[in-house]
Protein backbone atom coordinates (compact mmCIF):
# COMPACT_ATOMS: atom_id res chain seq x y z
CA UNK A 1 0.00 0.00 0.00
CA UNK A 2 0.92 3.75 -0.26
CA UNK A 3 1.57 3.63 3.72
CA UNK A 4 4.58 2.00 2.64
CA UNK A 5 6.26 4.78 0.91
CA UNK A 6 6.25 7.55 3.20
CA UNK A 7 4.89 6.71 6.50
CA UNK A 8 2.58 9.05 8.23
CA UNK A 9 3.89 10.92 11.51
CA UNK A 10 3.17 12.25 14.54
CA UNK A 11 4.46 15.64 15.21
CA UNK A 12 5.77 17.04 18.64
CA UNK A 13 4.63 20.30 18.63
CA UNK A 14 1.24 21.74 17.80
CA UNK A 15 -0.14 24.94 16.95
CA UNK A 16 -3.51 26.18 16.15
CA UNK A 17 -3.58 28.97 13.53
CA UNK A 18 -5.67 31.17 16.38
CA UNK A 19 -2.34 31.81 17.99
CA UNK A 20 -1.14 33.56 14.97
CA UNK A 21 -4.06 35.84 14.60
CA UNK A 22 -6.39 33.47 12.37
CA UNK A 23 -10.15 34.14 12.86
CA UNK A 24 -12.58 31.34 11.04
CA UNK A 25 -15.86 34.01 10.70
CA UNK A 26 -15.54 33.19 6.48
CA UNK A 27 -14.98 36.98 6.17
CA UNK A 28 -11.62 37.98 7.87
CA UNK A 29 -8.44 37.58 5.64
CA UNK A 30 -5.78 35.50 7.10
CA UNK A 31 -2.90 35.67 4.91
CA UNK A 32 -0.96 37.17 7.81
CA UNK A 33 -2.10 34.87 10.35
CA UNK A 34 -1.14 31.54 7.76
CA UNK A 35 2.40 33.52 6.78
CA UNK A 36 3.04 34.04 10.57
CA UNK A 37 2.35 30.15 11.56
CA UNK A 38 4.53 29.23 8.33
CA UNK A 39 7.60 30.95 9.46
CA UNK A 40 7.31 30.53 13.12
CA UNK A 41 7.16 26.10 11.76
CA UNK A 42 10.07 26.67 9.56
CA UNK A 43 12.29 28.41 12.49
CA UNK A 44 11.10 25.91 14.72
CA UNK A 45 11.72 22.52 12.18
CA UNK A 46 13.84 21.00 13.99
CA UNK A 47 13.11 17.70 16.34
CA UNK A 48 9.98 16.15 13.85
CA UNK A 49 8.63 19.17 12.99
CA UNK A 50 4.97 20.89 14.00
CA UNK A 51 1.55 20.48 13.25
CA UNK A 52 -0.20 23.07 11.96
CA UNK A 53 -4.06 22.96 13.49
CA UNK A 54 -7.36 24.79 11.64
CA UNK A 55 -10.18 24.60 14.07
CA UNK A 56 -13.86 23.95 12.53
CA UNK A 57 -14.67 27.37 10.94
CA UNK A 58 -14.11 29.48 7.44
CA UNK A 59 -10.56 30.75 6.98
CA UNK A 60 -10.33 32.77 4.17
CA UNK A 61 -7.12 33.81 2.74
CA UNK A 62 -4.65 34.76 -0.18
CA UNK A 63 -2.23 32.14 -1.49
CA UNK A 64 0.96 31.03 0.36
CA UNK A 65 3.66 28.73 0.39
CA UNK A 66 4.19 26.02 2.67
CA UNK A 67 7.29 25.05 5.01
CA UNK A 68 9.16 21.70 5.16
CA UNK A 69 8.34 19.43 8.06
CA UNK A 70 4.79 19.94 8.64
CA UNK A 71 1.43 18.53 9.41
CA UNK A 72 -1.24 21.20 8.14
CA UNK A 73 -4.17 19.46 9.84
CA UNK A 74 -7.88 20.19 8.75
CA UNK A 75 -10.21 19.80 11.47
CA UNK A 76 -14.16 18.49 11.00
CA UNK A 77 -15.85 21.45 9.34
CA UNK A 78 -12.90 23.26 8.78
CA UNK A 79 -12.36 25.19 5.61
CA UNK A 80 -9.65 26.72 3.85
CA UNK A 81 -10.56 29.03 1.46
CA UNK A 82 -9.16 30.81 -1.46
CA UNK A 83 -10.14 34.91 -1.92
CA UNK A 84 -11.80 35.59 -4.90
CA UNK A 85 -9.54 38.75 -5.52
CA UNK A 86 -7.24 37.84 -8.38
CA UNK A 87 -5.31 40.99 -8.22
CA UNK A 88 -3.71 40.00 -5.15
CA UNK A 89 -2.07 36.23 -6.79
CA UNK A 90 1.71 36.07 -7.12
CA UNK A 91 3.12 35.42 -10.55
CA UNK A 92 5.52 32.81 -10.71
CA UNK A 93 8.10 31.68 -14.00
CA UNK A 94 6.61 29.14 -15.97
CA UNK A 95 7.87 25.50 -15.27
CA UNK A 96 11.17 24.68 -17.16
CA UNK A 97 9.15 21.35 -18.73
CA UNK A 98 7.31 23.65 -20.22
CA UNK A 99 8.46 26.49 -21.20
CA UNK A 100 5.76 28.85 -20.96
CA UNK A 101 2.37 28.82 -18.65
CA UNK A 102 0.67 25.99 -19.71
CA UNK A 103 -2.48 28.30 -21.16
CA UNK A 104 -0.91 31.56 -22.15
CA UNK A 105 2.34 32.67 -23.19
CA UNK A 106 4.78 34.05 -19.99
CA UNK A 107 4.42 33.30 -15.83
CA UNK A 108 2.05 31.59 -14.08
CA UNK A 109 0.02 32.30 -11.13
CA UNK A 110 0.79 30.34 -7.84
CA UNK A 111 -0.91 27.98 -6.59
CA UNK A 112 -3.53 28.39 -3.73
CA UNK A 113 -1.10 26.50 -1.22
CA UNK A 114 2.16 25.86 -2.76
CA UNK A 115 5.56 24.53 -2.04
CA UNK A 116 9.06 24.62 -4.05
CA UNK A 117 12.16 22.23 -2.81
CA UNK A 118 10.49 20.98 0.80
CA UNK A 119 10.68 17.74 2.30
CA UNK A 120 8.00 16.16 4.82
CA UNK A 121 5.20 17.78 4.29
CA UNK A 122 1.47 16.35 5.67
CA UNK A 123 -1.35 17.56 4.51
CA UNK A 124 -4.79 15.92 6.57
CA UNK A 125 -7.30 15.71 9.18
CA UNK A 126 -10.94 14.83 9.55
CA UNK A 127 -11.98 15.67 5.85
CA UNK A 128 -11.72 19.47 6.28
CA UNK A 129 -11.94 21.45 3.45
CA UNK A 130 -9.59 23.12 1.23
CA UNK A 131 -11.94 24.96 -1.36
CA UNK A 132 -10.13 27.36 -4.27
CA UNK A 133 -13.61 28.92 -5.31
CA UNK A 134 -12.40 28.68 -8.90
CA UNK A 135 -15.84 29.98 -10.50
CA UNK A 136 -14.01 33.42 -10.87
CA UNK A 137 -11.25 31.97 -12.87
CA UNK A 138 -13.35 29.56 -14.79
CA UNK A 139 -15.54 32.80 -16.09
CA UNK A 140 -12.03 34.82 -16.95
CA UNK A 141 -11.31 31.50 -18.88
CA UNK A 142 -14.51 31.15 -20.57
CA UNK A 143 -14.69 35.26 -21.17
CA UNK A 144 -10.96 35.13 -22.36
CA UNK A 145 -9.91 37.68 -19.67
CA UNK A 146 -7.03 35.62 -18.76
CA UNK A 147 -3.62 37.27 -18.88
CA UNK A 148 -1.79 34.02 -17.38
CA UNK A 149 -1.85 30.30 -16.88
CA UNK A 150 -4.98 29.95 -13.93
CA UNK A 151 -3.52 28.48 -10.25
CA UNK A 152 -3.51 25.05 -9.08
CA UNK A 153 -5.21 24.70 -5.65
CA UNK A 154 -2.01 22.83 -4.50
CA UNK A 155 1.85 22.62 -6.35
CA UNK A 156 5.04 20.98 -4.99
CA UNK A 157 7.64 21.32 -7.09
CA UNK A 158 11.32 19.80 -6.81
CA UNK A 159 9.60 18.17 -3.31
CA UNK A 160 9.63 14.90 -1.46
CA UNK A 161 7.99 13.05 1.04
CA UNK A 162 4.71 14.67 1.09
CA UNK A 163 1.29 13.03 2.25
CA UNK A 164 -2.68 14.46 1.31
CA UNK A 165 -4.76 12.21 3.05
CA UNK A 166 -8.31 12.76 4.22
CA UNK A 167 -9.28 15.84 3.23
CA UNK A 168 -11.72 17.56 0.95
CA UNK A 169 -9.98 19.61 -2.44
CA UNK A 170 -12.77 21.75 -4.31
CA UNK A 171 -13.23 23.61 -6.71
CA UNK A 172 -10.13 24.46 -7.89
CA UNK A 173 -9.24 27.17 -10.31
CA UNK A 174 -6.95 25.09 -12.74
CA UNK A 175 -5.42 21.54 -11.95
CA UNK A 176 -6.50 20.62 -8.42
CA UNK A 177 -3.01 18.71 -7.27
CA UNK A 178 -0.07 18.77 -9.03
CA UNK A 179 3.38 17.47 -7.69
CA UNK A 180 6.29 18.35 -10.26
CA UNK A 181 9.68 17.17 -10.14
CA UNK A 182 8.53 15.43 -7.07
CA UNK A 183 9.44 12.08 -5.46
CA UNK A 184 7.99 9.94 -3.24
CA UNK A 185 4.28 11.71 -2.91
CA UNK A 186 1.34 10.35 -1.27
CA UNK A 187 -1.99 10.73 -1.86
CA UNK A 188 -5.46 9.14 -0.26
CA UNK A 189 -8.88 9.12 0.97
CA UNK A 190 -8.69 12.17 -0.91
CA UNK A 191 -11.75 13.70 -2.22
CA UNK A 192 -11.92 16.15 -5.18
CA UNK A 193 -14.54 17.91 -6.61
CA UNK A 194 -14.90 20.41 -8.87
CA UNK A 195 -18.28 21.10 -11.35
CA UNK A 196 -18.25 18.63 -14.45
CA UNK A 197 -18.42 21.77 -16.77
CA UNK A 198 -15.38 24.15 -14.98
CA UNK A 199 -12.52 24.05 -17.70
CA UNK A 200 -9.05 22.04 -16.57
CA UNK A 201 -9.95 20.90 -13.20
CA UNK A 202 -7.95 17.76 -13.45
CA UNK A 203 -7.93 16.28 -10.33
CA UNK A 204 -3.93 15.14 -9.76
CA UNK A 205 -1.80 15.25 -12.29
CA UNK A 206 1.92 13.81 -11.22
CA UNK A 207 4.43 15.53 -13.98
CA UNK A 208 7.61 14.19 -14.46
CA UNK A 209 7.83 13.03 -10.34
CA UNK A 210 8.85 9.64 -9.16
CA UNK A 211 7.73 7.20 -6.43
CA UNK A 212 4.02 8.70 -6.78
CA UNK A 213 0.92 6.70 -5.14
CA UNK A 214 -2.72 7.32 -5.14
CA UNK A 215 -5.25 4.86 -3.12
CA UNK A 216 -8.51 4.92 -2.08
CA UNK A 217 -9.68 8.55 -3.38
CA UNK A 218 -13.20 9.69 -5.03
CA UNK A 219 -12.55 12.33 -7.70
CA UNK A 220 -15.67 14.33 -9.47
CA UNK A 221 -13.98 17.11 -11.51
CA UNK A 222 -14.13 18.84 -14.87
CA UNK A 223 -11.05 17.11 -16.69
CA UNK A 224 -9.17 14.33 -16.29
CA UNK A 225 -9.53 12.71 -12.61
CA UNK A 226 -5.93 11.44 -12.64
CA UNK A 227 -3.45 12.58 -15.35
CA UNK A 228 0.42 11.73 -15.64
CA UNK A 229 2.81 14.30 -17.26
CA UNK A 230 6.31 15.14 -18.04
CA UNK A 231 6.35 18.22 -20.13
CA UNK A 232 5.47 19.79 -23.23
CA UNK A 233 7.10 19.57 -26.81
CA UNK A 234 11.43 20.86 -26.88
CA UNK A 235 10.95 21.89 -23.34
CA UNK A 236 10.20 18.61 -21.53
CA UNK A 237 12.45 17.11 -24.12
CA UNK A 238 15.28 19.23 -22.75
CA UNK A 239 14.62 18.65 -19.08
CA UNK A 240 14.29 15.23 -19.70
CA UNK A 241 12.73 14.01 -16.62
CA UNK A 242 10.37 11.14 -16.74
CA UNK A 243 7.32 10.26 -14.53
CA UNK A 244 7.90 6.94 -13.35
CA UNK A 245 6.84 4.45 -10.32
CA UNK A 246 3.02 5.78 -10.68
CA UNK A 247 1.06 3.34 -8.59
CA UNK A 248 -3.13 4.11 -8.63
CA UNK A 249 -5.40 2.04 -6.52
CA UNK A 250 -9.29 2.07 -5.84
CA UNK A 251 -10.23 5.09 -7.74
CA UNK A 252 -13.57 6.29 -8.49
CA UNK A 253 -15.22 8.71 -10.33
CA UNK A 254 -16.67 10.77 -13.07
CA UNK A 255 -15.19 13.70 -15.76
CA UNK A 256 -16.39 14.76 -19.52
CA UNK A 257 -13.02 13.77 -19.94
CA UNK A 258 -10.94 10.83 -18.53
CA UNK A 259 -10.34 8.52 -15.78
CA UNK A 260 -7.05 7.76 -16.39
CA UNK A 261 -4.67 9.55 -18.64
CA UNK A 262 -1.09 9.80 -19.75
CA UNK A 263 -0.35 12.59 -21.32
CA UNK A 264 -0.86 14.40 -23.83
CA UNK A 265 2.42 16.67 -22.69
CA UNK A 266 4.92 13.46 -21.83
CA UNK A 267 8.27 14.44 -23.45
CA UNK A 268 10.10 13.63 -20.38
CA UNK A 269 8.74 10.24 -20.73
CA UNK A 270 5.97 8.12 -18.74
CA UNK A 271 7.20 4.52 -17.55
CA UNK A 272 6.38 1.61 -15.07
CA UNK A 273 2.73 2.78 -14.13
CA UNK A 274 0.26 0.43 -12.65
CA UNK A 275 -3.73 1.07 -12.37
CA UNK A 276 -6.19 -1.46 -10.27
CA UNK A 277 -9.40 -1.32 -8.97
CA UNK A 278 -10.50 2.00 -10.96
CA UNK A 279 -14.20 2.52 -11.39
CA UNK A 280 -15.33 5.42 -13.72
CA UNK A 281 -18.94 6.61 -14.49
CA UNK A 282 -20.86 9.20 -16.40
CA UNK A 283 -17.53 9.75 -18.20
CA UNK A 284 -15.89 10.50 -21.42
CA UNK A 285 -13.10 7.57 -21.26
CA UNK A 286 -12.56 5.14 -18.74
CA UNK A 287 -8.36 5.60 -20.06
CA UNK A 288 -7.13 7.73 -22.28
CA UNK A 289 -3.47 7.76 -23.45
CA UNK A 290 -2.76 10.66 -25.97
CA UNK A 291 0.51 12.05 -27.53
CA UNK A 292 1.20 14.11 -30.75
CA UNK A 293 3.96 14.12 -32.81
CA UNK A 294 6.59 16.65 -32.03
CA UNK A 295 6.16 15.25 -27.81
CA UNK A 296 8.94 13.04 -28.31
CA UNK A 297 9.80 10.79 -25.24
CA UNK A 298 8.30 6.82 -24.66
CA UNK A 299 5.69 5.84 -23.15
CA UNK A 300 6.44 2.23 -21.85
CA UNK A 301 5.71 -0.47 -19.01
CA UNK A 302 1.78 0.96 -18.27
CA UNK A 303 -0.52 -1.72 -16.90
CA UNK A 304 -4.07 -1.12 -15.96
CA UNK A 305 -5.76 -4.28 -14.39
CA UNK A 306 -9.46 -3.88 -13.25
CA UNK A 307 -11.41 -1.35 -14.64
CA UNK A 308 -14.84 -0.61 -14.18
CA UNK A 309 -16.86 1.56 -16.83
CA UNK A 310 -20.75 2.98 -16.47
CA UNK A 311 -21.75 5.17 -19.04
CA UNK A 312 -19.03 6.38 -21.08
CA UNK A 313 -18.40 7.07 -24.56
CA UNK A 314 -15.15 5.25 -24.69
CA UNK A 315 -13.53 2.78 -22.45
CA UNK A 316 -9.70 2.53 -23.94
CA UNK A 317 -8.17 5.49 -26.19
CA UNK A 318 -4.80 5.31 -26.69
CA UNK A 319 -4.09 7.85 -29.45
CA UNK A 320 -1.07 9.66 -31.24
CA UNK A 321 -2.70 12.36 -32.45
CA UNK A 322 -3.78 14.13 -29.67
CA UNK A 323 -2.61 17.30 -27.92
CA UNK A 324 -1.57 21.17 -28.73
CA UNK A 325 2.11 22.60 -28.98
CA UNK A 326 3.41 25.55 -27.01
CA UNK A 327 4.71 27.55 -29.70
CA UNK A 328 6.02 26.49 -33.44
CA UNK A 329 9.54 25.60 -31.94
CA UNK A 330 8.55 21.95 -31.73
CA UNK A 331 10.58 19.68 -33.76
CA UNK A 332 8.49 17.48 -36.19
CA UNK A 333 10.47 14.74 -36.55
CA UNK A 334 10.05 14.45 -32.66
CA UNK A 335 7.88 11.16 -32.17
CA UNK A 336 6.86 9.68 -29.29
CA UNK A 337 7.55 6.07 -29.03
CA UNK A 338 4.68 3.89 -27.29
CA UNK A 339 5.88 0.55 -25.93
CA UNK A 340 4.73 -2.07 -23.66
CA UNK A 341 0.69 -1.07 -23.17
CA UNK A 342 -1.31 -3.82 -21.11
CA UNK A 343 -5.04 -3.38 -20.28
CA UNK A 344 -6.75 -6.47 -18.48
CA UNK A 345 -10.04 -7.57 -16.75
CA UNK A 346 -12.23 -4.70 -18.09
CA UNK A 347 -15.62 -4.65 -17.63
CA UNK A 348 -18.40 -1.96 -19.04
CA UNK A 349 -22.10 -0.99 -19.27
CA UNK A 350 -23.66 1.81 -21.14
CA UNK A 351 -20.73 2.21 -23.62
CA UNK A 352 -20.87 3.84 -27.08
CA UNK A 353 -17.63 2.63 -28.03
CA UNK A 354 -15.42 -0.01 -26.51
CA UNK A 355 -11.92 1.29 -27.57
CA UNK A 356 -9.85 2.93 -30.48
CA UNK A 357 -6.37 2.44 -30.51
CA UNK A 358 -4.27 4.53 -33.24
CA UNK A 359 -0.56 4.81 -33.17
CA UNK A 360 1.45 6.81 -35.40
CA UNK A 361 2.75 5.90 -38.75
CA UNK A 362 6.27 6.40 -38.43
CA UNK A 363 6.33 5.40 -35.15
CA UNK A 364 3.46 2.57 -34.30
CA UNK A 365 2.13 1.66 -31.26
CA UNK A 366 4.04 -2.03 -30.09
CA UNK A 367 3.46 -4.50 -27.48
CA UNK A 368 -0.26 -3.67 -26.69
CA UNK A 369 -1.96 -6.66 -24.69
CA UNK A 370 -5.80 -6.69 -24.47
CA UNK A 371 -7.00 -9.45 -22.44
CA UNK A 372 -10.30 -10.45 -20.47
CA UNK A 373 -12.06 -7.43 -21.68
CA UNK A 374 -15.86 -7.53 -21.74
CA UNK A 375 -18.14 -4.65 -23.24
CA UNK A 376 -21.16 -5.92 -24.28
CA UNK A 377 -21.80 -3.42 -27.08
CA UNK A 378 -22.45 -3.50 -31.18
CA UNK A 379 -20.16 -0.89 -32.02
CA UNK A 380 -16.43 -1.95 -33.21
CA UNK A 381 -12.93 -1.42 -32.10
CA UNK A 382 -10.93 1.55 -34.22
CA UNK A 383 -7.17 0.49 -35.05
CA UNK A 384 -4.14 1.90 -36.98
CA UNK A 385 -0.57 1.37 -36.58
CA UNK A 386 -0.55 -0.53 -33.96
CA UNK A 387 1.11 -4.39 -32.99
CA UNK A 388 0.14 -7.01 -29.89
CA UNK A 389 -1.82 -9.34 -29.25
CA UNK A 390 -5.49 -9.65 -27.54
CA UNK A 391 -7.22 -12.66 -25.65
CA UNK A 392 -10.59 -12.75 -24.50
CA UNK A 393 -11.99 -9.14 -25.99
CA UNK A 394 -15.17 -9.00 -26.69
CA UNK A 395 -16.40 -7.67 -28.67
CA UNK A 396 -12.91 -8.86 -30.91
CA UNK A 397 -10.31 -5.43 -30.90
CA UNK A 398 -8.55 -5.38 -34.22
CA UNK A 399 -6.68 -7.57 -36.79
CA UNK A 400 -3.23 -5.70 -35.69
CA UNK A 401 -3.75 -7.50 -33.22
CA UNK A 402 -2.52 -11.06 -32.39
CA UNK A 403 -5.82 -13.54 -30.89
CA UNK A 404 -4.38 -16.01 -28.40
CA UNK A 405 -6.36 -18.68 -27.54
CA UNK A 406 -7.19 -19.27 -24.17
């Protein structure tokens, strides 16, 4: 289990955020009291670090960053919640990966609670809240009013050891969680929710981090409920740093979009991923692997193993010819290589179609293995370029693809 990987700890001090000043009436801003709490923790990190305590109430505040070894521990009906007042959000550089903000050319804003190069950081409680009130930035999206890449609710970048366990993530204004160039990053009994119709809500999207687990969590979002990234086009193929060791467990959920996907920005490469147990309804794809040419990078060594689809359009997509570029810089001759794909013990109701699985010409898809895959449906499998071998997939995948008896 994820326990495994970074185990959860006790901390020796503790500290409510009503010593610093914090009042939890939903109306006072505590920016100060949360920036007070933070450095008092981070001059006081040594000997296991401090727990960070929000009583039951409404604590609204600005952004800020977080401090190495600390607990910040949502009580029952406590809520931490984002201002609504844009003009107060740091801009930050763009990630290196990719080059620019990820919707608009230049920075980025900061995430709601965000953390760059910590270690040990716990994030939990009795299913508090944190709640990024992202209808503001989902109307300067839809009104094009944006001048820079929306905020995630909560970044770590070039972090490690970090735990979100039992709390409540809503509505957040871009990607919801979002651990980059991270290792060793914990997430579950996580809830997420965020309207089906609020643009780029993903719920956690690991991005070129290692060591990354995810059990046990209910996700209800906008985009993608779990998405796995390593950069976009001739920047992520310059960084170069893969997303690998992605273990997902027991997830559930529903999106216009997808379950499960990898990619569509992967240049630094996606490898050794394993999905179980993952139950997606009222959906667009129960998995959906896209990349483009001019991504670059492999995808190799993903295995998905009991899957669960209720009403979706698509179960499997696994498509190279998916995804934007972030400027014309992108080299063309830049194709990603997919390798090593195996889906098994896939069952579905209410599907339109069961899968399509294209590859690229000058580059196809190899070593995909279908097996024990059940979608009782008329509609037909779509394949190109692609090479594997299927058993016991109904209805029958594609002729690229090897039947083994059995």
């Amino acid at each position: 289990t994820c326990s495994d990987m970074v185990p959860m700890k006790s901390r020796p001090q503790l500290v409510s955020i009503t010593v610093f000043g914090g009042i939890g009436d939903g109306k006072t801003l505590n920016t100060d009291a949360f920036k007070r709490a933070i450095k008092w923790i981070a001059h006081h990190r040594r000997g296991g670090g401090t727990q960070l305590y929000i009583p039951a109430g409404v604590w609204l505040t600005e952004s800020f960053n977080l401090t190495s070894h600390m607990t910040l521990f949502l009580a029952k009906d406590a809520t931490i919640q984002a201002t609504q007042d844009t003009s107060t959000w740091p801009l930050i550089d763009p990630l290196p990966s990719y080059g620019r903000g990820r919707e608009l050319p230049g920075g980025r804003f900061m995430s709601f609670l965000h953390g760059d190069g910590l270690h040990d950081v716990i994030i939990t409680g009795e299913n508090g809240t944190i709640d990024g009130r992202g209808d503001v930035w989902w109307n300067m999206w839809r009104e094009r009013t944006l001048q820079f890449t929306r905020p995630n609710l909560l970044e770590f970048m070039n972090s490690k050891d970090i735990i979100i366990s039992n709390v409540i993530l809503k509505n957040s204004p871009f990607w919801t969680v979002h651990p980059v160039y991270c290792s060793n990053v914990v997430i579950r009994y996580t809830t997420i929710l965020a309207p089906h119709d609020s643009p780029n809500t993903d719920g956690i999207d690991p991005d070129s981090s290692s060591n990354v687990c995810i059990e046990d969590c209910y996700i209800a979002t906008g985009d993608d409920l779990v998405a796995i990234k390593s950069g976009w086009d001739q920047y992520g193929i310059a960084y170069g740093r893969p997303s690998s060791g992605i273990t997902i467990r027991r997830l559930t959920g529903s999106t216009p979009f997808a379950g499960i996907a990898i990619g569509s920005e992967m240049s630094g490469g996606v490898e050794n991923v394993l999905a179980e147990d993952v139950t997606i309804y009222n959906s667009g794809f129960g998995i959906n692997l896209k990349t483009t040419i001019g991504r670059g990078g492999i995808i190799k060594n993903i295995t998905v193993s009991g899957l669960y689809v209720a009403n979706v359009r698509k179960a499997i997509r696994i498509a190279g010819n998916v995804g934007d570029h972030p400027d014309d810089g992108f080299d063309p001759d830049a194709v990603p290589i997919v390798n090593g794909i195996t889906i098994k013990d896939v069952r579905g109701v209410d599907v339109l179609q069961p899968g399509s699985i294209e590859g690229i010409k000058s580059s196809p898809f190899t070593q995909i293995c279908l097996s024990n895959i059940n979608i009782p449906i008329g509609t037909a499998w779509k394949c190109s370029d692609i090479s594997g071998v299927a058993q016991s997939v109904y209805p029958w995948p594609c002729s690229n693809l090897i039947g083994i008896q059995g």
